[in-house]
Protein backbone atom coordinates (compact mmCIF):
# COMPACT_ATOMS: atom_id res chain seq x y z
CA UNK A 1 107.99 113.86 85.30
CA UNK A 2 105.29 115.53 87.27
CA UNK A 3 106.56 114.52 90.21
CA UNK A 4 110.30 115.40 89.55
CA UNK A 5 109.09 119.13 88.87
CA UNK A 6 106.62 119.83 91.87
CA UNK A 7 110.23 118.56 94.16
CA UNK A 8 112.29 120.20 92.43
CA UNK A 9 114.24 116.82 91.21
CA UNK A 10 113.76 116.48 87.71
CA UNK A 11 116.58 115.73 84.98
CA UNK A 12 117.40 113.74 82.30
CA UNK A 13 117.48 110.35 83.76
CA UNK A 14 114.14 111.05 85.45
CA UNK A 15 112.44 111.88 81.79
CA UNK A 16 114.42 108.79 80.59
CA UNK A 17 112.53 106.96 83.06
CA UNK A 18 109.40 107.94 82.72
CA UNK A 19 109.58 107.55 78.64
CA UNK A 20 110.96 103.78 79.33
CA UNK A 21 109.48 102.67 82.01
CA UNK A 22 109.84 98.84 81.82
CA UNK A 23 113.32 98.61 80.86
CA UNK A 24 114.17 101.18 83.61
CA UNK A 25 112.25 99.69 85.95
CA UNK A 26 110.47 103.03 86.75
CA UNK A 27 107.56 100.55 88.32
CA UNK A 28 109.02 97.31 89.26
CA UNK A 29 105.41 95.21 88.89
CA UNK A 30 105.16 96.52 85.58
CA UNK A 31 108.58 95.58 84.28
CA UNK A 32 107.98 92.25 86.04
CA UNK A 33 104.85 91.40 84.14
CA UNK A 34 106.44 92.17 81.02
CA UNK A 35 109.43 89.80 81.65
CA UNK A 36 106.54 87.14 83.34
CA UNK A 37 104.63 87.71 80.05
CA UNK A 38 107.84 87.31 78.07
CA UNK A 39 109.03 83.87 80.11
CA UNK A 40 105.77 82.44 80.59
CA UNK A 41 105.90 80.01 77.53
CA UNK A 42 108.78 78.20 78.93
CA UNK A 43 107.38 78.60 82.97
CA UNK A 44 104.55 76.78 81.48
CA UNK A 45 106.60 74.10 80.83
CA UNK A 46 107.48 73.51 84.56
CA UNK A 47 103.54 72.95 85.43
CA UNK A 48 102.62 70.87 82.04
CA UNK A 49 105.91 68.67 82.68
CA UNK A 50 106.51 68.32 85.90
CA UNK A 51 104.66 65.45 88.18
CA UNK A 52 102.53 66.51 90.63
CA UNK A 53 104.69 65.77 93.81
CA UNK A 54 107.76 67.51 91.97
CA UNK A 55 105.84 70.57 91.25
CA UNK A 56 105.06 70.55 94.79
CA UNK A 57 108.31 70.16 95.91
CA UNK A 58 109.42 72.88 93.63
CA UNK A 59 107.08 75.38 95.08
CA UNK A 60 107.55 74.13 99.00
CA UNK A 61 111.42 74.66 98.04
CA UNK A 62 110.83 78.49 96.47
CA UNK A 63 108.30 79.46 99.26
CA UNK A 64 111.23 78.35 102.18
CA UNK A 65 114.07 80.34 99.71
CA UNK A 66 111.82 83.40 98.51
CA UNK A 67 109.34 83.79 101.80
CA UNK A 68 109.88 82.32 104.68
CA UNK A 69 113.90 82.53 105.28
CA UNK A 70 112.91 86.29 104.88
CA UNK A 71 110.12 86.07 107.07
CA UNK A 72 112.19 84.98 109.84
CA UNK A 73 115.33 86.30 109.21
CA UNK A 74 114.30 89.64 107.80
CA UNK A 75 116.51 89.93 104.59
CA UNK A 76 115.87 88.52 101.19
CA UNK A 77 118.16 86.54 98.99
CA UNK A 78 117.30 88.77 96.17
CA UNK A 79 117.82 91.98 98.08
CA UNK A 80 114.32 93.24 96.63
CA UNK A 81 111.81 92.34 99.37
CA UNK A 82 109.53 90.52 97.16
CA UNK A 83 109.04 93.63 94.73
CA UNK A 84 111.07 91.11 92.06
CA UNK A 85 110.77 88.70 89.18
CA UNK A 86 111.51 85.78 91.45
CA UNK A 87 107.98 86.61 93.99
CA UNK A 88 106.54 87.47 90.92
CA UNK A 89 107.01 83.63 89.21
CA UNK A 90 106.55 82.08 92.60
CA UNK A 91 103.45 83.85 92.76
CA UNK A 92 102.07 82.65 89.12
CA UNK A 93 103.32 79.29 89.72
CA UNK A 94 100.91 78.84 92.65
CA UNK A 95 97.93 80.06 90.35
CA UNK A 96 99.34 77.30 87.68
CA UNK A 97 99.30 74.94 90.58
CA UNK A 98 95.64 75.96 91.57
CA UNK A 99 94.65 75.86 88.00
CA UNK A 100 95.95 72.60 87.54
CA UNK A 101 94.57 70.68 90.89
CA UNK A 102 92.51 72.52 92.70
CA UNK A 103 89.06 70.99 92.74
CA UNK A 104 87.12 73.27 95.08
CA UNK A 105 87.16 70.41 98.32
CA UNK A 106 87.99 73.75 100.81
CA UNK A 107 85.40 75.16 101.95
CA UNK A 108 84.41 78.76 101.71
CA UNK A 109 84.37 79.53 105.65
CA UNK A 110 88.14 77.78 105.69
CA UNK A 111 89.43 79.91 103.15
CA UNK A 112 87.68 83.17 104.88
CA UNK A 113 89.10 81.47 108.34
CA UNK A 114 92.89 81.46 106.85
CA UNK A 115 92.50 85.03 105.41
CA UNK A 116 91.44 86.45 108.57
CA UNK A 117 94.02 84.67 110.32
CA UNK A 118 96.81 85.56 108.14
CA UNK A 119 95.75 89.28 108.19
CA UNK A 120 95.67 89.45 111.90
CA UNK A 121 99.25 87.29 112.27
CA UNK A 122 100.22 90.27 109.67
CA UNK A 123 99.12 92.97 112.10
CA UNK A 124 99.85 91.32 115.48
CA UNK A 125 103.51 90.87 114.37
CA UNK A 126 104.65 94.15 113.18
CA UNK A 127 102.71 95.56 116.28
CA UNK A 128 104.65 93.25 118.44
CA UNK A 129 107.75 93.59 116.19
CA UNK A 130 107.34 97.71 116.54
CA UNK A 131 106.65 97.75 120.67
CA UNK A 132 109.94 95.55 121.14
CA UNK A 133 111.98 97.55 119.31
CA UNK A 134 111.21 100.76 121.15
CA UNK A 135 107.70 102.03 120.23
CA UNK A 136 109.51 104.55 117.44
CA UNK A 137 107.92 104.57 114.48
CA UNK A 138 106.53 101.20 112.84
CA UNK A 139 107.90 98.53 111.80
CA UNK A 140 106.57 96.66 109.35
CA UNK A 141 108.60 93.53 107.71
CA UNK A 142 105.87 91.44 108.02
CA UNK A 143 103.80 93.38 105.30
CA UNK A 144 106.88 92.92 102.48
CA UNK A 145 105.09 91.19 99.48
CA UNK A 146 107.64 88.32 100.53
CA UNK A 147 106.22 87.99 103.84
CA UNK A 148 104.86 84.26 104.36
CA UNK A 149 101.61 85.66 105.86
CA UNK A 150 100.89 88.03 103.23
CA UNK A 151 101.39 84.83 100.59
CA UNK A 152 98.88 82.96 102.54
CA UNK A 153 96.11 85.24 102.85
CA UNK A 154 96.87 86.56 99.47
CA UNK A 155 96.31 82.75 98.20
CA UNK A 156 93.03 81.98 100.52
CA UNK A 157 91.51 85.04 99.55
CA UNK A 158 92.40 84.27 95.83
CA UNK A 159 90.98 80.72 96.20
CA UNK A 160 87.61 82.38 97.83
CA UNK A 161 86.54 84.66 95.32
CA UNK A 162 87.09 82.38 93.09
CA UNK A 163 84.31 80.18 94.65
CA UNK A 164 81.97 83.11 94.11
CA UNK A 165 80.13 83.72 90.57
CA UNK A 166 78.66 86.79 90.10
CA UNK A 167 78.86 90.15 87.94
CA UNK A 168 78.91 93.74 88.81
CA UNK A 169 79.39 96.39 85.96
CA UNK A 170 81.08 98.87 88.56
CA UNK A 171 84.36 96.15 89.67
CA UNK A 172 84.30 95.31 85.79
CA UNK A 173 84.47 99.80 85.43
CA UNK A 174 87.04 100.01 88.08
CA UNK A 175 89.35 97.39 87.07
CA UNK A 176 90.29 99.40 83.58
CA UNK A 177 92.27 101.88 85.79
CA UNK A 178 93.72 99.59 87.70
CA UNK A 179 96.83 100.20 86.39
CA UNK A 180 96.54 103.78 86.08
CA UNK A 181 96.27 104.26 89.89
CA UNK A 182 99.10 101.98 90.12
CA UNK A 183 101.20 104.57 87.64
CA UNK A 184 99.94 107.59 88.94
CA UNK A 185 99.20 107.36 92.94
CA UNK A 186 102.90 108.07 93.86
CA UNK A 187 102.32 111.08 91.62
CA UNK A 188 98.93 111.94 93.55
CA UNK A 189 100.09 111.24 97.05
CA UNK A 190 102.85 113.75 96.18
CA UNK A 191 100.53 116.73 95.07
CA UNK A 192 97.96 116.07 97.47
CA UNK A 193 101.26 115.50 100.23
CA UNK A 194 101.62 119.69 99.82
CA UNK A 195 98.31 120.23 101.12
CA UNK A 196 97.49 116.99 103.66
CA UNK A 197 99.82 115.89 106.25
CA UNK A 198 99.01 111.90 107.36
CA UNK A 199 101.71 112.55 109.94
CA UNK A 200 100.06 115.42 111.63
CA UNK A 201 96.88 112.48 112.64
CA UNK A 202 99.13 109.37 113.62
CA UNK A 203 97.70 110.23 117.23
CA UNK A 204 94.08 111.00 116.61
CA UNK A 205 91.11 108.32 117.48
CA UNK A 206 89.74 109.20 113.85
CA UNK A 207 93.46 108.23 112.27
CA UNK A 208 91.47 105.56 110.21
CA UNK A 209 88.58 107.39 108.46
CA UNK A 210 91.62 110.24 107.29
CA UNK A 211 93.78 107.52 105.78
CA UNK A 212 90.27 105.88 104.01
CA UNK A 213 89.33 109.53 102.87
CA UNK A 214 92.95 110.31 101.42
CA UNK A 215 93.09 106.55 99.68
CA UNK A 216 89.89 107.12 98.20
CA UNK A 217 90.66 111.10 96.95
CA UNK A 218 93.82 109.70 95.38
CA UNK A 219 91.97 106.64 93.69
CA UNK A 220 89.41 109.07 92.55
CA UNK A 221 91.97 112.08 91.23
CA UNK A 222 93.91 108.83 89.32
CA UNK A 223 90.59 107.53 87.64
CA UNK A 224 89.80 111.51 86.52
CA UNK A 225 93.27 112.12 85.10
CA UNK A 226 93.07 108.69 83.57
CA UNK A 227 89.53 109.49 81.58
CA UNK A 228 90.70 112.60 80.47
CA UNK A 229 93.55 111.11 79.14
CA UNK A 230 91.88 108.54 77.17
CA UNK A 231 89.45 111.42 76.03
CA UNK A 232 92.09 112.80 74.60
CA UNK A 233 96.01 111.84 74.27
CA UNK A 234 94.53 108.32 74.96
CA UNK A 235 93.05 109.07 71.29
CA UNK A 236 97.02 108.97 70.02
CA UNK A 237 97.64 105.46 71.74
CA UNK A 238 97.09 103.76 68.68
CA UNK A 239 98.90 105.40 66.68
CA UNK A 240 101.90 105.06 69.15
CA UNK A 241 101.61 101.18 69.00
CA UNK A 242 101.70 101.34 65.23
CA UNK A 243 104.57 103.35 65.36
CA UNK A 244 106.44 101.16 67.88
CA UNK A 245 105.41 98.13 65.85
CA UNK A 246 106.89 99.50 62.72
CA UNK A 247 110.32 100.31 64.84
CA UNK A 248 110.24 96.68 65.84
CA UNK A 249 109.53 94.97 62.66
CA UNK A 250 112.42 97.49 61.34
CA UNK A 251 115.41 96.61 63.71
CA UNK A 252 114.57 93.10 63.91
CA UNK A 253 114.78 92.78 60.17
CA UNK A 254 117.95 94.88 60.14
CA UNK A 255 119.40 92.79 62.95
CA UNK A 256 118.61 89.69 60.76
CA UNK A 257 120.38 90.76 57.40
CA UNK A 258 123.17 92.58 59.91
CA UNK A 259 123.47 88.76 61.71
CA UNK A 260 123.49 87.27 57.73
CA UNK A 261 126.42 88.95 56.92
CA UNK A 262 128.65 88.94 60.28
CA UNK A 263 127.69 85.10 59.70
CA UNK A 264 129.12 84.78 56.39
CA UNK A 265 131.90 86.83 56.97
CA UNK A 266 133.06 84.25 59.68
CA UNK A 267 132.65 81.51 57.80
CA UNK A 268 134.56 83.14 54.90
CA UNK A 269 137.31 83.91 57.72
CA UNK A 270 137.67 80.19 59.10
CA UNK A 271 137.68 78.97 55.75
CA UNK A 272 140.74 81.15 55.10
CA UNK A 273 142.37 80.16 58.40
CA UNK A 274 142.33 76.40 57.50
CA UNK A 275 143.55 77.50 54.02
């Protein structure tokens, strides 16, 4: 809504939006990690069933379909680039594959070796991929979440941490607003975007340190907004869940007598037929 009055754009579908924003899909991670959460009972299934070499030959067949037919050709068969439920399952079916079998044989320096490599192929690509087309602008394909690369370094660099054990109170701070900054930075970037033009530096040595500076105002300005709102209409939140709850428990109980009856009254209407 913020957003929709500093441009000058807002309206009713744009406050429908931001009231709903899962079933609207205002913020298409979001909506997919309520369906994931929603589906994830039966996905289960696929991993606890399914023999090893068949869940293996299920995720070599989704990665070809989902990442690497994009990769090459540069469309994707769900039209979404990878911002989509289907990246979204491949992408938790790998973890339940990891979960299930992975036993820690790779070695940290090959998992930091594959990260590195799959960052640079990243980089080297859409350079390449930019100076062939003309120089204009950038092009970037090979940095869609469907991109093959960005699934393997996104993996390696998943299975590396996860060789690491230690705690730190400030990552265990930071992650809370996680999701915050994920809600609000398009919001930020457009406030701050009145003030700070990126565009204006594309040519200067120090291009770098702005973009660092600007990522790091707008993850600050998020993680303000976000403990003042917790200070106070955060209080409310709740109260809000109660409420929902309540709405729910309602309409599902009214959709069960409501389903009762239209049951019945078939019934009564077939029996009459066959009279």
């Amino acid at each position: 809504m913020i957003t929709g009055l500093i441009s000058n754009n807002f309206s009713g579908i744009t406050f429908i939006k931001a009231c709903l924003p899962v079933i609207t899909s205002k913020y298409w991670y979001i909506t997919c990690y309520f369906l994931l959460v929603l589906f994830s009972p039966f996905i289960n299934q696929i991993s606890e069933k399914l023999e090893k070499k068949k869940f293996e030959a299920l995720l070599i067949t989704m990665l070809f379909v989902f990442s690497i037919i994009p990769s090459i050709f540069q469309f994707h068969v769900m039209n979404d680039g990878g911002k989509g439920l289907a990246n979204m399952i491949l992408m938790y079916l790998i973890g339940r594959y990891i979960k299930t079998y992975w036993n820690g044989e790779y070695k940290k320096i090959w998992l930091s070796v594959i990260s590195i490599f799959s960052v640079c192929a990243t980089f080297i690509m859409n350079m390449v991929l930019s100076i062939l087309r003309g120089g204009i602008g950038i092009e970037a394909p090979f940095a869609r979440d469907c991109s093959i690369t960005i699934i393997l370094s996104s993996v390696a660099i998943f299975m590396l941490f996860r060789e690491f054990h230690y705690k730190s109170i400030l990552i265990n701070i930071l992650a809370k607003h996680v999701v915050v900054i994920y809600v609000f930075e398009g919001t930020m970037r457009t406030v701050l975007n009145q003030y700070i033009d990126i565009i204006s530096f594309e040519k200067k040595w120090y291009l770098f340190a702005i973009v660092a500076l600007y990522v790091i105002a707008i993850m600050a300005i998020c993680i303000i907004v976000n403990l003042i709102r917790s200070k106070s209409i955060g209080k409310l939140d709740k109260y809000g869940v109660y409420i929902i709850l309540k709405i729910g428990n309602w309409s599902f109980e009214k959709f069960v007598v409501y389903f009762k009856i239209c049951k019945q009254k078939i019934v009564r209407l077939l029996v009459n037929v066959e009279q």
